[in-house]
C-alpha atoms as a PDB file:
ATOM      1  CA  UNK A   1      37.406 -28.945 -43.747  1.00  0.00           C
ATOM      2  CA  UNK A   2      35.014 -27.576 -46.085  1.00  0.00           C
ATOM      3  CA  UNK A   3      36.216 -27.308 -49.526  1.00  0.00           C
ATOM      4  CA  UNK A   4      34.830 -23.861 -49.481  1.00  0.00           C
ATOM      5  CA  UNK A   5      37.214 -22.687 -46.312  1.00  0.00           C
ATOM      6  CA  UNK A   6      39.795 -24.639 -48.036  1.00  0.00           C
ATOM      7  CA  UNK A   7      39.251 -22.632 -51.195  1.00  0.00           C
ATOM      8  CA  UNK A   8      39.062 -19.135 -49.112  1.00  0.00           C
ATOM      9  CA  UNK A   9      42.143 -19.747 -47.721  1.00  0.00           C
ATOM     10  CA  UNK A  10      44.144 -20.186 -50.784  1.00  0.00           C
ATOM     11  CA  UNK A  11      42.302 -17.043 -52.741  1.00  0.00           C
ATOM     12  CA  UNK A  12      43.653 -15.464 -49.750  1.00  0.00           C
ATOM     13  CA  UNK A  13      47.409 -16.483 -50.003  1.00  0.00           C
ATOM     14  CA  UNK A  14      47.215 -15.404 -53.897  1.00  0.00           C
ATOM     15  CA  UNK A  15      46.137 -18.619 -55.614  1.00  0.00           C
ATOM     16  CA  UNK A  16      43.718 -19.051 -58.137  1.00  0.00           C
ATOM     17  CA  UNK A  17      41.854 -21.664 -60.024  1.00  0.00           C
ATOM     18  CA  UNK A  18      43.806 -22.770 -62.753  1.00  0.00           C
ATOM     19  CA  UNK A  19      41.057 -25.042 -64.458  1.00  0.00           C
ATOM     20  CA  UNK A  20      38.107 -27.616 -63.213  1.00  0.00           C
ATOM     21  CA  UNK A  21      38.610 -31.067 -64.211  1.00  0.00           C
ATOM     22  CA  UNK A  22      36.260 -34.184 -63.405  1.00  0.00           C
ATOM     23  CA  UNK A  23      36.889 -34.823 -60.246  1.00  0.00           C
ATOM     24  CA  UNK A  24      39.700 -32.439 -59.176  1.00  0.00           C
ATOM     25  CA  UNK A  25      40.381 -28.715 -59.416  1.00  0.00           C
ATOM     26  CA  UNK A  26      44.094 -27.128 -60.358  1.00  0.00           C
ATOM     27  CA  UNK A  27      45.274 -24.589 -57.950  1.00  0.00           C
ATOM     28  CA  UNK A  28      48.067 -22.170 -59.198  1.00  0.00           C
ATOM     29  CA  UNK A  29      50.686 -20.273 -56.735  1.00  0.00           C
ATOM     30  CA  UNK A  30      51.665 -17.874 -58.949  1.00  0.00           C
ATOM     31  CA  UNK A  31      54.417 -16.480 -57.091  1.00  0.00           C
ATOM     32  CA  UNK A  32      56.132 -19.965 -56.959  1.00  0.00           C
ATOM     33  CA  UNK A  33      54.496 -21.901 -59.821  1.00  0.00           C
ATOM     34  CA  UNK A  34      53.113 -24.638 -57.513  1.00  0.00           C
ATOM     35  CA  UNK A  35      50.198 -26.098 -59.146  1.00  0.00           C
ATOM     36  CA  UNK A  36      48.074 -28.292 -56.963  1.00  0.00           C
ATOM     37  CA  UNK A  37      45.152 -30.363 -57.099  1.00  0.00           C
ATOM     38  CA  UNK A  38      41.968 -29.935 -54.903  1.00  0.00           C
ATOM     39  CA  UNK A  39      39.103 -32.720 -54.824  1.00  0.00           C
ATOM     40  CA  UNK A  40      36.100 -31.915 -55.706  1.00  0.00           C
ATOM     41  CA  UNK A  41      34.399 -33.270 -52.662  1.00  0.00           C
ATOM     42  CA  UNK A  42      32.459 -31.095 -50.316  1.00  0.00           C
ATOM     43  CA  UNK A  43      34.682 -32.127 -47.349  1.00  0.00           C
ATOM     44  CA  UNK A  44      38.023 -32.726 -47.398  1.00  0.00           C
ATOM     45  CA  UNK A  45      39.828 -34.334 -44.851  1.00  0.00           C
ATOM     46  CA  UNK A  46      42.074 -32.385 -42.308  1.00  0.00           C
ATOM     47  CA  UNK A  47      45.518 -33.903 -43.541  1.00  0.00           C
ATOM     48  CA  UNK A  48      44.793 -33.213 -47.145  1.00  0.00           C
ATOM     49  CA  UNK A  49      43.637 -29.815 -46.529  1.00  0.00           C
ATOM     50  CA  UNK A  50      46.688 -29.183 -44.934  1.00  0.00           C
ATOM     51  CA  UNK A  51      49.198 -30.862 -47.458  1.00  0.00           C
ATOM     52  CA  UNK A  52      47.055 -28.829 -49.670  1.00  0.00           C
ATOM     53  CA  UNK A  53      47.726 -25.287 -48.176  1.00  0.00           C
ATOM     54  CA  UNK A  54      51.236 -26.063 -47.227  1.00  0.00           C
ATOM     55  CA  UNK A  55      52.346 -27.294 -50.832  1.00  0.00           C
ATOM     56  CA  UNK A  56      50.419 -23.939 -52.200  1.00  0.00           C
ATOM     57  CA  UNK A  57      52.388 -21.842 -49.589  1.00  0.00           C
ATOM     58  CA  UNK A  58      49.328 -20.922 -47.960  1.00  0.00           C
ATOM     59  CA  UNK A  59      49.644 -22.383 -44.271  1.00  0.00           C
END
């Protein structure tokens, strides 16, 4: 998946970018308080991206 659908898809469950770091990115739920991180790759593999959206509540 591209990081870019990846990152779509959680803007559109509510999430936002809590901060950039090196080589990951902090994603915040705020309804729940889930904060996840996001590699800064330009693809990330399916079973990441879905760990990802299902930890964040967006899946």
């Amino acid at each position: 998946m591209k990081r870019r659908d990846l990152e779509r898809k959680l803007r559109i469950a509510g999430c936002y970018l809590k901060r950039e770091g090196r080589s990951h990115s902090l994603w915040i739920n705020p309804k729940t308080g889930v904060v996840e991180t996001v590699p800064r790759h330009n693809e990330i593999k399916e079973p990441l991206a879905r760990k990802i959206l299902k930890n964040l509540g967006a899946a």
